[in-house]
N, C-alpha and C. Protein backbone atom coordinates (compact mmCIF):
# COMPACT_ATOMS: atom_id res chain seq x y z
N UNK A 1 160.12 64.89 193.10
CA UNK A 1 159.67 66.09 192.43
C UNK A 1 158.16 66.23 192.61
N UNK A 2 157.90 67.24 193.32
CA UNK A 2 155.95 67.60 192.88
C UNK A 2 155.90 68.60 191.83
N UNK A 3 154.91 68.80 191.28
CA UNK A 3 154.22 69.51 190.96
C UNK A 3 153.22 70.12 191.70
N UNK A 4 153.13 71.74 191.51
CA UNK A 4 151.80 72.55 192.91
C UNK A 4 150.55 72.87 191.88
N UNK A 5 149.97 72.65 192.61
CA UNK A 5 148.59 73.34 191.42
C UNK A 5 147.36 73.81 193.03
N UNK A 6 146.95 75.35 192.21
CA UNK A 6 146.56 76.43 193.15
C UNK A 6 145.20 76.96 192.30
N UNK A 7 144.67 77.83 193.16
CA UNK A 7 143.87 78.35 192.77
C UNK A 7 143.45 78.62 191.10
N UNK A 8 144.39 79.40 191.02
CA UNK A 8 144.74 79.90 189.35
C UNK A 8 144.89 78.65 188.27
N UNK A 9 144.23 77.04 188.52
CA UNK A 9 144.61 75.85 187.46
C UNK A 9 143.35 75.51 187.72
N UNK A 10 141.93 75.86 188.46
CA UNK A 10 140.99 75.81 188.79
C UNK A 10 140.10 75.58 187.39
N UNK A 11 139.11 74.28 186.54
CA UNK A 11 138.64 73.86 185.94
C UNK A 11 139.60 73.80 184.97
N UNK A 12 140.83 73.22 184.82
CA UNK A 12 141.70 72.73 183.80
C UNK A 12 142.50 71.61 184.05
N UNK A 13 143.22 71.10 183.22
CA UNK A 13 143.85 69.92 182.83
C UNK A 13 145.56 70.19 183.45
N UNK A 14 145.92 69.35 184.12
CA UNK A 14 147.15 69.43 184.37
C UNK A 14 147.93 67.69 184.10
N UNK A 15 149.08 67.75 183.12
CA UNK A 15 149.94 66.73 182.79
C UNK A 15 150.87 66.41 183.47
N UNK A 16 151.12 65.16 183.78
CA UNK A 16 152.65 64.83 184.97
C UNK A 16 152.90 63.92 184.59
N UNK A 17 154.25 63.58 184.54
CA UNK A 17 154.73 62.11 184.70
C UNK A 17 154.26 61.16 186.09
N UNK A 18 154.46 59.87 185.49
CA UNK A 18 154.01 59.10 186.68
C UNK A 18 155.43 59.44 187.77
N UNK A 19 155.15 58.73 188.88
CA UNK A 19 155.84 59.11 190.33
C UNK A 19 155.69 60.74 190.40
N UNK A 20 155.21 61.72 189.77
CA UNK A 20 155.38 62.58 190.50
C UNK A 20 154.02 62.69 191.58
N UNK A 21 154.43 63.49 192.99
CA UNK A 21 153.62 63.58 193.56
C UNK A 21 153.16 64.94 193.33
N UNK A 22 151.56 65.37 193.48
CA UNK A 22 150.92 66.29 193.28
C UNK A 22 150.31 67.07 194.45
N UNK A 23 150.74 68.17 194.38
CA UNK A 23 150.28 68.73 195.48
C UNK A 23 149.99 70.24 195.38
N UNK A 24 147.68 69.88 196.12
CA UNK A 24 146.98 71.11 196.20
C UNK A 24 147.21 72.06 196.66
N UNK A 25 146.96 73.43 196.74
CA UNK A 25 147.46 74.39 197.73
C UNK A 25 145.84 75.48 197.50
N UNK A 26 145.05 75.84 198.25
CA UNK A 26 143.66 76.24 198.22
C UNK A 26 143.89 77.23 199.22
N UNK A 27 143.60 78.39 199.38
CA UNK A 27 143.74 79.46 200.22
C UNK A 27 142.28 79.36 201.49
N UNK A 28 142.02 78.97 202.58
CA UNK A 28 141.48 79.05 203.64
C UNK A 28 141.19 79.87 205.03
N UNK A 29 140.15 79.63 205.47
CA UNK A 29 140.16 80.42 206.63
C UNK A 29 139.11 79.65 207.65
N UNK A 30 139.63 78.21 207.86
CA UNK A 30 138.50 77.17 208.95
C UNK A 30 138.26 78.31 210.63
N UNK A 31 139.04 79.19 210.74
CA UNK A 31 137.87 80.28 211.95
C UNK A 31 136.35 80.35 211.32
N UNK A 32 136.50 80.77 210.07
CA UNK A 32 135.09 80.97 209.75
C UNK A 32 134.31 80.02 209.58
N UNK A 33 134.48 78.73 209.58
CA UNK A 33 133.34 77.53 209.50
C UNK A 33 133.71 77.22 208.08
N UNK A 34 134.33 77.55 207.28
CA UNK A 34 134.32 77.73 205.86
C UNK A 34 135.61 76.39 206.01
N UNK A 35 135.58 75.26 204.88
CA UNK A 35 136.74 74.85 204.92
C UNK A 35 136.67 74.09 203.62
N UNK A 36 137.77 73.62 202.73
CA UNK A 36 137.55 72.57 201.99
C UNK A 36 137.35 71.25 201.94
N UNK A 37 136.35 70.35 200.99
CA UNK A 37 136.84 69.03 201.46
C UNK A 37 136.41 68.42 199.82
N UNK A 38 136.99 66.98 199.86
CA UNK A 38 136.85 66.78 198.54
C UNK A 38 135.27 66.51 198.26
N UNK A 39 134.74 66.82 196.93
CA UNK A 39 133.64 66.66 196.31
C UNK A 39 133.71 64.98 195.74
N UNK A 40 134.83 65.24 194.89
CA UNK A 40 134.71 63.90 194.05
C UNK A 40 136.44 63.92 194.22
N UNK A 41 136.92 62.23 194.39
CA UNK A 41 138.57 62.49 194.08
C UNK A 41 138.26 60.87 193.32
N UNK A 42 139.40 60.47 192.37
CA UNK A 42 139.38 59.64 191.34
C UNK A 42 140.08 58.44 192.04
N UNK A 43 139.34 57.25 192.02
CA UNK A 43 139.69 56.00 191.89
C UNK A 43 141.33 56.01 191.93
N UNK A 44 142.00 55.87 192.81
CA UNK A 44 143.27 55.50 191.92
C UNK A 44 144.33 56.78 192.63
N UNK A 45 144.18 57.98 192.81
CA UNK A 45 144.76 58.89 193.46
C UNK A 45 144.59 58.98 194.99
N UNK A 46 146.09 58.57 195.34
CA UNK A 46 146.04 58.75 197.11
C UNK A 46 146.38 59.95 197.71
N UNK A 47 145.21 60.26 198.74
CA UNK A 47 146.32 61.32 199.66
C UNK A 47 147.35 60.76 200.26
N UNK A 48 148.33 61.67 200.48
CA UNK A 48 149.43 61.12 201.11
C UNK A 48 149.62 61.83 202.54
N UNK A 49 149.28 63.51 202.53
CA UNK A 49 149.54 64.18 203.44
C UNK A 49 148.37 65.25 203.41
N UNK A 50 147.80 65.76 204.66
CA UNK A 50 146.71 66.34 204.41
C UNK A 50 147.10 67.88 205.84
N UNK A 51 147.53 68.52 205.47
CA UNK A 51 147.61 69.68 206.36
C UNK A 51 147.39 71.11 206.22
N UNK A 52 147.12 72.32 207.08
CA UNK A 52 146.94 73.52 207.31
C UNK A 52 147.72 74.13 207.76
N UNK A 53 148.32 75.55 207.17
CA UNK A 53 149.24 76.49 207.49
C UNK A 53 149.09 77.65 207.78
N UNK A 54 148.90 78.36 208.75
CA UNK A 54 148.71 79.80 209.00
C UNK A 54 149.46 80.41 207.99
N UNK A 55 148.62 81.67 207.62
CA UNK A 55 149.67 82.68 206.93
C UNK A 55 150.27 83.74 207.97
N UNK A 56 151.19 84.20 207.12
CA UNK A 56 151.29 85.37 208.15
C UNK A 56 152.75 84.96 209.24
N UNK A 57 153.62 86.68 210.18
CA UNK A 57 153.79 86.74 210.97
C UNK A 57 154.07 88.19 211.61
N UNK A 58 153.20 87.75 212.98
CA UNK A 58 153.71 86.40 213.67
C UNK A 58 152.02 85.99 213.19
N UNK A 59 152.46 84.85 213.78
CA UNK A 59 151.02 84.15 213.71
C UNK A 59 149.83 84.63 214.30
N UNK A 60 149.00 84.89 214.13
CA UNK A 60 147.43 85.58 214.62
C UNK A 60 146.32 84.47 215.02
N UNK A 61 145.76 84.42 216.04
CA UNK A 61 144.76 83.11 215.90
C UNK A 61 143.75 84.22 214.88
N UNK A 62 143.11 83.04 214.49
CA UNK A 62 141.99 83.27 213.11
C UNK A 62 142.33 83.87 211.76
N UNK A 63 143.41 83.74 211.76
CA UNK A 63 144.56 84.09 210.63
C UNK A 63 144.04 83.30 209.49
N UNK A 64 143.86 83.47 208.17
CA UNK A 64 143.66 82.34 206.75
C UNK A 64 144.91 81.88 207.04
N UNK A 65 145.07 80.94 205.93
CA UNK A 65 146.14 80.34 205.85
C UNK A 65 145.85 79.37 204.21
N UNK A 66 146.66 78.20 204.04
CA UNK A 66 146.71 77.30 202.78
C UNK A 66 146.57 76.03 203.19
N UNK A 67 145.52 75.43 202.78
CA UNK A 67 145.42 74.13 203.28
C UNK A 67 146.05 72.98 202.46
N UNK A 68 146.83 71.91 202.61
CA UNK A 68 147.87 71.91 201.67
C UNK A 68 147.33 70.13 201.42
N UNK A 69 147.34 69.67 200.22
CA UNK A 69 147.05 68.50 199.80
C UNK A 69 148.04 67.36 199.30
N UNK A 70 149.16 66.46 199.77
CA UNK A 70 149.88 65.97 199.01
C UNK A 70 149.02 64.29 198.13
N UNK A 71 148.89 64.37 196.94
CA UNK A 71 148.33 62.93 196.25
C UNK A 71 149.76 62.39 195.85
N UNK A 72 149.39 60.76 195.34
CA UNK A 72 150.41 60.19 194.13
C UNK A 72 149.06 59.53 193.76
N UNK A 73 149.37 59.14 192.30
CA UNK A 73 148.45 58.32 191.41
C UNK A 73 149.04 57.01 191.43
N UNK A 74 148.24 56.16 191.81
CA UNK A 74 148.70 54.56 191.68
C UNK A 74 149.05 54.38 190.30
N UNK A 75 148.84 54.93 189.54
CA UNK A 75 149.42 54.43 187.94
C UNK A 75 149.15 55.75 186.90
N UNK A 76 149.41 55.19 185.32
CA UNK A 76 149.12 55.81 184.49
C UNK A 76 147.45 56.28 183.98
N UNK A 77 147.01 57.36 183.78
CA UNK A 77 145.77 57.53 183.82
C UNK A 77 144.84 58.81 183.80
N UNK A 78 144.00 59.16 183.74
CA UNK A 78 143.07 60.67 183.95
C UNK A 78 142.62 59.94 185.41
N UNK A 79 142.82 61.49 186.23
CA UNK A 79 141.78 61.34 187.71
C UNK A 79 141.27 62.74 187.45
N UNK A 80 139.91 62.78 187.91
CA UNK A 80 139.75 63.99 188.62
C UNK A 80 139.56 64.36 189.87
N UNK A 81 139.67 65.37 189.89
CA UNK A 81 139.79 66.34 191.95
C UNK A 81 138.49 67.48 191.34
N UNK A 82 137.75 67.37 192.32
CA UNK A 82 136.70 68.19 192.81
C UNK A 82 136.34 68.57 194.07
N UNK A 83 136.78 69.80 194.38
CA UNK A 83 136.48 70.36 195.94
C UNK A 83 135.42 71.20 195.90
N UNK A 84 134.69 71.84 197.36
CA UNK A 84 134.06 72.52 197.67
C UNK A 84 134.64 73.31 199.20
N UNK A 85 134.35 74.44 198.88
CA UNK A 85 134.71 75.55 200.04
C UNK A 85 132.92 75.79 200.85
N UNK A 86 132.89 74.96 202.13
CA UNK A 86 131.59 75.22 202.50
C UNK A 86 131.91 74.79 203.76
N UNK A 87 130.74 75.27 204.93
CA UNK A 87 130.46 75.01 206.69
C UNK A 87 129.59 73.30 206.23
N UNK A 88 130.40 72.59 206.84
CA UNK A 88 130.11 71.47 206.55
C UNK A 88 128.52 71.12 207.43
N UNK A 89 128.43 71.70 208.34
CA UNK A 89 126.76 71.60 209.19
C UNK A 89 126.01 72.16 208.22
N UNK A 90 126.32 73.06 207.26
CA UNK A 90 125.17 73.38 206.27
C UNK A 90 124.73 72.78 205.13
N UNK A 91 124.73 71.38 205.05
CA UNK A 91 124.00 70.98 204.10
C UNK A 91 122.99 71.32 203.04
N UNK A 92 122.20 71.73 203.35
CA UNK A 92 121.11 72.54 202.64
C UNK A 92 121.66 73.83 201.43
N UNK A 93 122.75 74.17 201.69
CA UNK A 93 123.41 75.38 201.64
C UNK A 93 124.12 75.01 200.12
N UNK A 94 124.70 75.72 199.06
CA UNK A 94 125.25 76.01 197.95
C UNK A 94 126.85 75.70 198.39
N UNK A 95 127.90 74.96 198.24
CA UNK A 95 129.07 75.65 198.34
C UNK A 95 129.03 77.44 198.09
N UNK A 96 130.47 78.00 199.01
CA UNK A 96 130.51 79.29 198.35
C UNK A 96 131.23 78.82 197.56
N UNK A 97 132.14 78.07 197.07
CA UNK A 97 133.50 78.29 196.13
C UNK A 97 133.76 76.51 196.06
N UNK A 98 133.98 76.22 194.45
CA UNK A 98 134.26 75.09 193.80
C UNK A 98 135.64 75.14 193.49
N UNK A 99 135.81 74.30 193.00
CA UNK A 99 137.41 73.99 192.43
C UNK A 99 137.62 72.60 192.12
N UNK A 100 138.04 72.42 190.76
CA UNK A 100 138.18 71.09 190.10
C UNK A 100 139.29 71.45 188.82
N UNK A 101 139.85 70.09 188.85
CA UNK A 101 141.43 69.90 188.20
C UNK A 101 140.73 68.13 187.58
N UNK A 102 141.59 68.55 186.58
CA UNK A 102 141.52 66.74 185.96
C UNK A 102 143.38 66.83 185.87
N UNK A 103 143.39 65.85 186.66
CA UNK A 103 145.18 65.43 186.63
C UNK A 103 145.44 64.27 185.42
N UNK A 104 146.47 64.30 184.55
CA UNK A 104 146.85 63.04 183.81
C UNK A 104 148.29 62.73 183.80
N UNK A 105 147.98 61.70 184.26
CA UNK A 105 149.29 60.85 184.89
C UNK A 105 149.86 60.25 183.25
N UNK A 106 151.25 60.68 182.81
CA UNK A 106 151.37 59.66 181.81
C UNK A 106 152.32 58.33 181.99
């Protein structure tokens, strides 16, 4: 069983039983240089699967798409997830777009 957590759970608390796996779903568009990556992820929470999906058909090159995150939590516990939507050569630069979840595993 997963649980999805999206845009719309963005600076809130989400509850799961342990074994479930958790999985991000963040709306993207890496044509533009723009992509997510984690800010901060918690001690203790693994990725498991890390992939990108065009939207759309038929498929379009430079199409957005959902960049898709699968975690499990090694145990019972609070983690948090903190992303940033930014051109990773721009350092200097502000993220455009944050996103953070505190997951609790019971």
């Amino acid at each position: 069983m997963a649980t999805v957590i999206t845009q719309a759970d963005d600076q809130s608390s989400i509850t799961v039983p342990s074994g479930t796996v958790v999985e991000l779903h963040l709306a993207e568009n890496p044509t533009t240089g723009f992509q997510w990556s984690f800010d901060e992820i918690a001690d203790g929470l693994d990725v498991v699967e890390d992939r990108f999906h065009m939207a759309g058909t038929p498929l379009v090159p430079g199409a957005a798409g959902v960049h898709e995150w699968r975690m499990r939590a090694r145990g019972a516990g609070n983690y948090t997830l903190r992303m940033k939507y930014s051109q990773p050569w721009e350092s200097e630069t502000a993220p455009d777009r944050r996103f953070s979840v505190d997951i609790v595993v019971t």
